[in-house]
PDB file of N, CA and C in Angstrom:
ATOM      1  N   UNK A   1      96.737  85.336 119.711  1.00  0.00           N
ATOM      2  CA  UNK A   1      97.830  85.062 118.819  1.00  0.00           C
ATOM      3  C   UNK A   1      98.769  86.262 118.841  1.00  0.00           C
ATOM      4  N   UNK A   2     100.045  85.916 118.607  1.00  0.00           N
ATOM      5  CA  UNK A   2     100.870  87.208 118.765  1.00  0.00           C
ATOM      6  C   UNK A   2     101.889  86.576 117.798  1.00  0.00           C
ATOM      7  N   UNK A   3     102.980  87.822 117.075  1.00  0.00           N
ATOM      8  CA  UNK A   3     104.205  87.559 116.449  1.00  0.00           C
ATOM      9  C   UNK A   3     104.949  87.691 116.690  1.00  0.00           C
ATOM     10  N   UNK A   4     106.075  87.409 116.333  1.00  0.00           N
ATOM     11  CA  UNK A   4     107.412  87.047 116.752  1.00  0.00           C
ATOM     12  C   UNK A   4     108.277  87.368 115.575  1.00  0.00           C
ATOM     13  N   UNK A   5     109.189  88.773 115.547  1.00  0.00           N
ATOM     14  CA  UNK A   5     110.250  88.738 114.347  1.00  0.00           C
ATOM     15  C   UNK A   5     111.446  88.164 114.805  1.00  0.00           C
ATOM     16  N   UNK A   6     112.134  87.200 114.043  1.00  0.00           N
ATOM     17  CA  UNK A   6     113.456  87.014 114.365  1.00  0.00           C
ATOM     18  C   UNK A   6     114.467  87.882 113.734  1.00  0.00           C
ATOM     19  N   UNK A   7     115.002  88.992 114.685  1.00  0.00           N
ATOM     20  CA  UNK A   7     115.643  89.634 114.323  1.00  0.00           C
ATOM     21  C   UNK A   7     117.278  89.201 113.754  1.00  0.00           C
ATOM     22  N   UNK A   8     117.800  88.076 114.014  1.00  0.00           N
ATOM     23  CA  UNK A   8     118.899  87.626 113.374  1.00  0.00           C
ATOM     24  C   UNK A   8     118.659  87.016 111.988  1.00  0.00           C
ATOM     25  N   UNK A   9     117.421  86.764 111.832  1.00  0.00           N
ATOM     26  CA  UNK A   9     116.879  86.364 110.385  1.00  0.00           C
ATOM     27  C   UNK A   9     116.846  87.307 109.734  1.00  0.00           C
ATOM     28  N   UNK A  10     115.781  88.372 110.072  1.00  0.00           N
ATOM     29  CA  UNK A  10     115.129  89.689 109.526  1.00  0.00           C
ATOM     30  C   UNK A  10     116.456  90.567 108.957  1.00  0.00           C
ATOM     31  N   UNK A  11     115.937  90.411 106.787  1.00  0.00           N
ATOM     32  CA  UNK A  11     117.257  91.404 106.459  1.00  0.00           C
ATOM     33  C   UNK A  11     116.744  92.460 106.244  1.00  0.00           C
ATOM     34  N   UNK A  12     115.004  92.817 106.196  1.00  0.00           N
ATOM     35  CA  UNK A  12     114.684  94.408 106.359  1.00  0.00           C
ATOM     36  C   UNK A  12     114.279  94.621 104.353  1.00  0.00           C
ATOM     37  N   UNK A  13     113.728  93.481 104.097  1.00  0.00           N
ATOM     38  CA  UNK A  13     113.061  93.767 102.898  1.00  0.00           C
ATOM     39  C   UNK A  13     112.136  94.732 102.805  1.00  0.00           C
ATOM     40  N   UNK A  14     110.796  94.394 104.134  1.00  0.00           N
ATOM     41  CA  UNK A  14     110.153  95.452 103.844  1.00  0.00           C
ATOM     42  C   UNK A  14     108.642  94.696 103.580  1.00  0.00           C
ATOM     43  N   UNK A  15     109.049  93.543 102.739  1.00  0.00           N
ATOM     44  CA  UNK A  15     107.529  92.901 102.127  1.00  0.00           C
ATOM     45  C   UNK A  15     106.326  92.903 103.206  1.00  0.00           C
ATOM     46  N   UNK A  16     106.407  92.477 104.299  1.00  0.00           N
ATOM     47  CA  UNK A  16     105.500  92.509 105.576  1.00  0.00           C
ATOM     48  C   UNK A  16     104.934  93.505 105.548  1.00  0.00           C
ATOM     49  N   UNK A  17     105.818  94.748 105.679  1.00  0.00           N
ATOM     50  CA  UNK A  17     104.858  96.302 105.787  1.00  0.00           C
ATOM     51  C   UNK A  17     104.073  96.680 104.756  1.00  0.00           C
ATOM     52  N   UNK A  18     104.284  96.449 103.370  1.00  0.00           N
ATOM     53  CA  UNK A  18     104.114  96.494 102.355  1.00  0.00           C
ATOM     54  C   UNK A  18     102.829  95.825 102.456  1.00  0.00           C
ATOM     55  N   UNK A  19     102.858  94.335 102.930  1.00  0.00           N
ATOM     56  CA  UNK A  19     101.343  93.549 102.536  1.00  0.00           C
ATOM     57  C   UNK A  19     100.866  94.261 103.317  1.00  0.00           C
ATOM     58  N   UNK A  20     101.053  94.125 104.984  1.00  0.00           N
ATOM     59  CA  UNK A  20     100.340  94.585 106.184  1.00  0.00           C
ATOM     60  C   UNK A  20     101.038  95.948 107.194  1.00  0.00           C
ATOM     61  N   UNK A  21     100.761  97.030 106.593  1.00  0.00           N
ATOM     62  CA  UNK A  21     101.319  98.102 107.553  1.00  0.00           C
ATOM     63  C   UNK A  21     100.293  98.420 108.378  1.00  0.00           C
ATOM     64  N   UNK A  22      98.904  97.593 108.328  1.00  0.00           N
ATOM     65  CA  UNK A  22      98.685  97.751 109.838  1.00  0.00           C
ATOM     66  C   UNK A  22      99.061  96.591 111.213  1.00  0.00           C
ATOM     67  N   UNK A  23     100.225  96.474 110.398  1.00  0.00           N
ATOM     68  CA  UNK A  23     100.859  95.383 111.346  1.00  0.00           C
ATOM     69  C   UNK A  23     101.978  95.339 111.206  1.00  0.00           C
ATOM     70  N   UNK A  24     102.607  95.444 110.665  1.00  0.00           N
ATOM     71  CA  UNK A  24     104.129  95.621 110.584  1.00  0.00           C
ATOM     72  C   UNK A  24     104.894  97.164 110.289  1.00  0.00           C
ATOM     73  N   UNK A  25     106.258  97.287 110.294  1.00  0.00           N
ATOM     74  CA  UNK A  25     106.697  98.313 109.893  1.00  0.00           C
ATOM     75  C   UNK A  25     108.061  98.060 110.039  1.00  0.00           C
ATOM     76  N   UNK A  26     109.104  98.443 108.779  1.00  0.00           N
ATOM     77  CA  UNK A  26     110.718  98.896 109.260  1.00  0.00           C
ATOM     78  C   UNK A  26     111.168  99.794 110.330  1.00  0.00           C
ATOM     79  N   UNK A  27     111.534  99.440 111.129  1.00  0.00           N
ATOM     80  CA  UNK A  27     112.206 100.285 112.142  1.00  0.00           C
ATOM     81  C   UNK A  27     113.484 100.957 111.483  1.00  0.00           C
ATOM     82  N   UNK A  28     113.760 102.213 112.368  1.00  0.00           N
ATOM     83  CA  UNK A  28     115.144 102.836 112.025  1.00  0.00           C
ATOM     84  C   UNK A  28     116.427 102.285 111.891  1.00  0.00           C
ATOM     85  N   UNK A  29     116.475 100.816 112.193  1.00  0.00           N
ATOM     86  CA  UNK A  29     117.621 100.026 111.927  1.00  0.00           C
ATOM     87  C   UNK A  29     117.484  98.770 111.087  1.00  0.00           C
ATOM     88  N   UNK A  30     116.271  99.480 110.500  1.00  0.00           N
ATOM     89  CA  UNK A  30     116.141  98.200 109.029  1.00  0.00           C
ATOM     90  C   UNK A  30     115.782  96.638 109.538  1.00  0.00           C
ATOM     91  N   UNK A  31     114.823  96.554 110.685  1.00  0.00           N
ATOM     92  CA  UNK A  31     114.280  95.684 110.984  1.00  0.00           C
ATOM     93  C   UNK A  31     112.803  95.562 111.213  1.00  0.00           C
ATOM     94  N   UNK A  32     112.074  94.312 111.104  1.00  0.00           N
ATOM     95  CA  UNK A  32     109.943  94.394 111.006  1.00  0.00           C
ATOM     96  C   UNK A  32     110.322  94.596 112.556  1.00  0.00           C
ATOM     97  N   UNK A  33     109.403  95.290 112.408  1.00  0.00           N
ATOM     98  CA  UNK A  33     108.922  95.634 114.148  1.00  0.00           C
ATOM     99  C   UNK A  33     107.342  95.287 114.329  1.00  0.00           C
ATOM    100  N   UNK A  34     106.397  94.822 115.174  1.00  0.00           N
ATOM    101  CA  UNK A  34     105.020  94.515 115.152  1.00  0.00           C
ATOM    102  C   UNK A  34     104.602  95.672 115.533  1.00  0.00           C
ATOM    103  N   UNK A  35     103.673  95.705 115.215  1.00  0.00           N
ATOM    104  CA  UNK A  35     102.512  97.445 115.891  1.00  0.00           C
ATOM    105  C   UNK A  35     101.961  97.063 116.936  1.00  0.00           C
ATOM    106  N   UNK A  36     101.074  95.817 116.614  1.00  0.00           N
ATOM    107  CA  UNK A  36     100.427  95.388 117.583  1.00  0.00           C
ATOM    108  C   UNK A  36     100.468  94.511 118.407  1.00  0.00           C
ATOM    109  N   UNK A  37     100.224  94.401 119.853  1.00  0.00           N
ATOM    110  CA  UNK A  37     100.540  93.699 120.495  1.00  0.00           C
ATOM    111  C   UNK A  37      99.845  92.169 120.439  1.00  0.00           C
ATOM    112  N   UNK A  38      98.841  92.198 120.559  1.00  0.00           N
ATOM    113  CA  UNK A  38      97.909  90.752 120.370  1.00  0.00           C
ATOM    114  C   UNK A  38      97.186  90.780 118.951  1.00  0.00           C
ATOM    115  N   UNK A  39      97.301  89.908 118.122  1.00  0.00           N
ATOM    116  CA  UNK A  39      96.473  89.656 116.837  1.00  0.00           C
ATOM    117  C   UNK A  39      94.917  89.326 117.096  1.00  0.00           C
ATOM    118  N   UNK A  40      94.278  90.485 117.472  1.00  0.00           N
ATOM    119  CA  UNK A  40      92.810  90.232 116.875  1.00  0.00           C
ATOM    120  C   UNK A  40      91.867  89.107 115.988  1.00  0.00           C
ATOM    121  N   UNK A  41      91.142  88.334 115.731  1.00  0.00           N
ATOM    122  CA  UNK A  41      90.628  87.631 114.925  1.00  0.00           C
ATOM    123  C   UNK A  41      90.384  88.802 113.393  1.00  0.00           C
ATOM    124  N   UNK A  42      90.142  90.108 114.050  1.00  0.00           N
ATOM    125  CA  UNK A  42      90.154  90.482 112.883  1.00  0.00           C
ATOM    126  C   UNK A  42      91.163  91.133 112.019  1.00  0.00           C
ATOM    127  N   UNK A  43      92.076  91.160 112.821  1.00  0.00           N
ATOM    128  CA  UNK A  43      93.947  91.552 111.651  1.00  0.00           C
ATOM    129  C   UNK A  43      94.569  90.076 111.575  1.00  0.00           C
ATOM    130  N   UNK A  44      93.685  88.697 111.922  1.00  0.00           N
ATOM    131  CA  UNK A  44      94.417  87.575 111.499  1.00  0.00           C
ATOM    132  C   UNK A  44      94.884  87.978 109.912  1.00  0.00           C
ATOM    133  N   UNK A  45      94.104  87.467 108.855  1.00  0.00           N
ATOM    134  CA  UNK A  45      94.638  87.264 108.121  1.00  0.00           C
ATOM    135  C   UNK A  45      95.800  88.414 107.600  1.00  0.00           C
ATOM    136  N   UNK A  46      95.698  89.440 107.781  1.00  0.00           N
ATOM    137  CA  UNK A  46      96.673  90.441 107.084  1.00  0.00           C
ATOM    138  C   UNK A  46      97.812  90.088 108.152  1.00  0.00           C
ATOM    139  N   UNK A  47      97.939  89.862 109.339  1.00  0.00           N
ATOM    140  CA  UNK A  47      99.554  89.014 109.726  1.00  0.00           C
ATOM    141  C   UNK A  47      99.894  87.786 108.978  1.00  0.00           C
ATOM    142  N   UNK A  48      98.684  86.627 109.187  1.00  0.00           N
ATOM    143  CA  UNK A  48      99.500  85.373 107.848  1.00  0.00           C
ATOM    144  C   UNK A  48     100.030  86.257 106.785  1.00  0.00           C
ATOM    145  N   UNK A  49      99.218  87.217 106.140  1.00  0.00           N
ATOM    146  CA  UNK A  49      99.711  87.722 104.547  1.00  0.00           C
ATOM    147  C   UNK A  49     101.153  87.981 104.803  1.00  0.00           C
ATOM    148  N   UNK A  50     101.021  88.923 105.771  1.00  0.00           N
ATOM    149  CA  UNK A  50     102.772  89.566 106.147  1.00  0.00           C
ATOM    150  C   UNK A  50     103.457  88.641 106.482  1.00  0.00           C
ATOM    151  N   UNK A  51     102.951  87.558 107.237  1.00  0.00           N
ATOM    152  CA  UNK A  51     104.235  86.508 107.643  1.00  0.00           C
ATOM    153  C   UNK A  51     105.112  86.080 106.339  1.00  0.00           C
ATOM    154  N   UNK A  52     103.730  85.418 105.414  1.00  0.00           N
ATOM    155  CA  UNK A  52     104.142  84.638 104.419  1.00  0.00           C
ATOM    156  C   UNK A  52     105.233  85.184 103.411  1.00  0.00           C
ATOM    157  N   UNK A  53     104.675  87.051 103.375  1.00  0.00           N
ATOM    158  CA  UNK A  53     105.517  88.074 102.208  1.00  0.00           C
ATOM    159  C   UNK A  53     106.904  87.598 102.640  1.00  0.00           C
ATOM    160  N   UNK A  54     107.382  87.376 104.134  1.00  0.00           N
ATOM    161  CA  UNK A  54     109.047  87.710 104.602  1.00  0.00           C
ATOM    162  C   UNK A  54     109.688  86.733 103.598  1.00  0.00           C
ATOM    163  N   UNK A  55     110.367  87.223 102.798  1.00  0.00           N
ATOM    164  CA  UNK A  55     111.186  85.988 102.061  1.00  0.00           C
ATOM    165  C   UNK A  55     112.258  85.146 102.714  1.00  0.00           C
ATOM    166  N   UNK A  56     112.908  85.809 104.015  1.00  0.00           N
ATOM    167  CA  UNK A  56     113.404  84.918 104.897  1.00  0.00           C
ATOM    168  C   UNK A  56     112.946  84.249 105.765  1.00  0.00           C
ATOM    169  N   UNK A  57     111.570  84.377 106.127  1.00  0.00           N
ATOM    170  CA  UNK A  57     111.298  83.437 106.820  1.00  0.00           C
ATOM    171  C   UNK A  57     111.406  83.944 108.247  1.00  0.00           C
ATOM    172  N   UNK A  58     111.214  85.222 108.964  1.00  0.00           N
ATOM    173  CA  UNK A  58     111.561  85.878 110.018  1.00  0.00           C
ATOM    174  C   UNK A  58     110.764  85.700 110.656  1.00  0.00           C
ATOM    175  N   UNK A  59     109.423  85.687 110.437  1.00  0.00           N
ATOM    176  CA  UNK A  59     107.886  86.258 111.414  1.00  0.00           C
ATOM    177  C   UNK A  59     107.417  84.933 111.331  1.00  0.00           C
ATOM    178  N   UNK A  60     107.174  84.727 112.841  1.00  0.00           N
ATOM    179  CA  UNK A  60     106.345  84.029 113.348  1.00  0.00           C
ATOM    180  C   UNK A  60     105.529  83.957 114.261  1.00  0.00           C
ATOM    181  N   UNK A  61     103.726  83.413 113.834  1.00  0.00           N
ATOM    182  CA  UNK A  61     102.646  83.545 114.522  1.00  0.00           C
ATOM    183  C   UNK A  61     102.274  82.612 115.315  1.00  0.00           C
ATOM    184  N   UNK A  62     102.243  82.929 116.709  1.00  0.00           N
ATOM    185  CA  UNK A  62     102.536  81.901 117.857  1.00  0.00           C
ATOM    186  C   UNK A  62     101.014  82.264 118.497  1.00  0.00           C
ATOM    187  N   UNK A  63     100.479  81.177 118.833  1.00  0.00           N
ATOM    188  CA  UNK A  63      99.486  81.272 120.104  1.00  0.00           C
ATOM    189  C   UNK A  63      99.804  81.595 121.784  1.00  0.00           C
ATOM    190  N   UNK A  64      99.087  82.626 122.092  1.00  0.00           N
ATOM    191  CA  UNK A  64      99.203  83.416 122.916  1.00  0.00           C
ATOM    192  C   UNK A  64      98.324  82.440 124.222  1.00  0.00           C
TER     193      UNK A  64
END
């Protein structure tokens, strides 16, 4: 499984890093950036958490 930020969505709230900063993070231009490359079975759920936090609706968890 892997994520996907849409950066034309993404306004750089922050909530993602916040639930999951071992998976997400603001970049220097106020956008989620992923840490990791492939989602583990065991950082699944803390990416759903972060997906769900985005209040726009940016991150999405796609099968790899």
């Amino acid at each position: 499984m892997i994520i996907e930020v849409d950066r034309a969505v993404c306004e750089g709230h922050g909530l993602c890093e916040q639930t999951s900063p071992e998976i997400f993070e603001v970049d220097e231009e106020g956008y989620s950036r992923v840490l990791v490359g492939e989602i583990t079975p065991d950082l699944r759920a803390a990416a759903e958490s972060g997906a769900r936090a985005c209040p726009v609706a940016a991150l999405f968890l796609l099968r790899s």
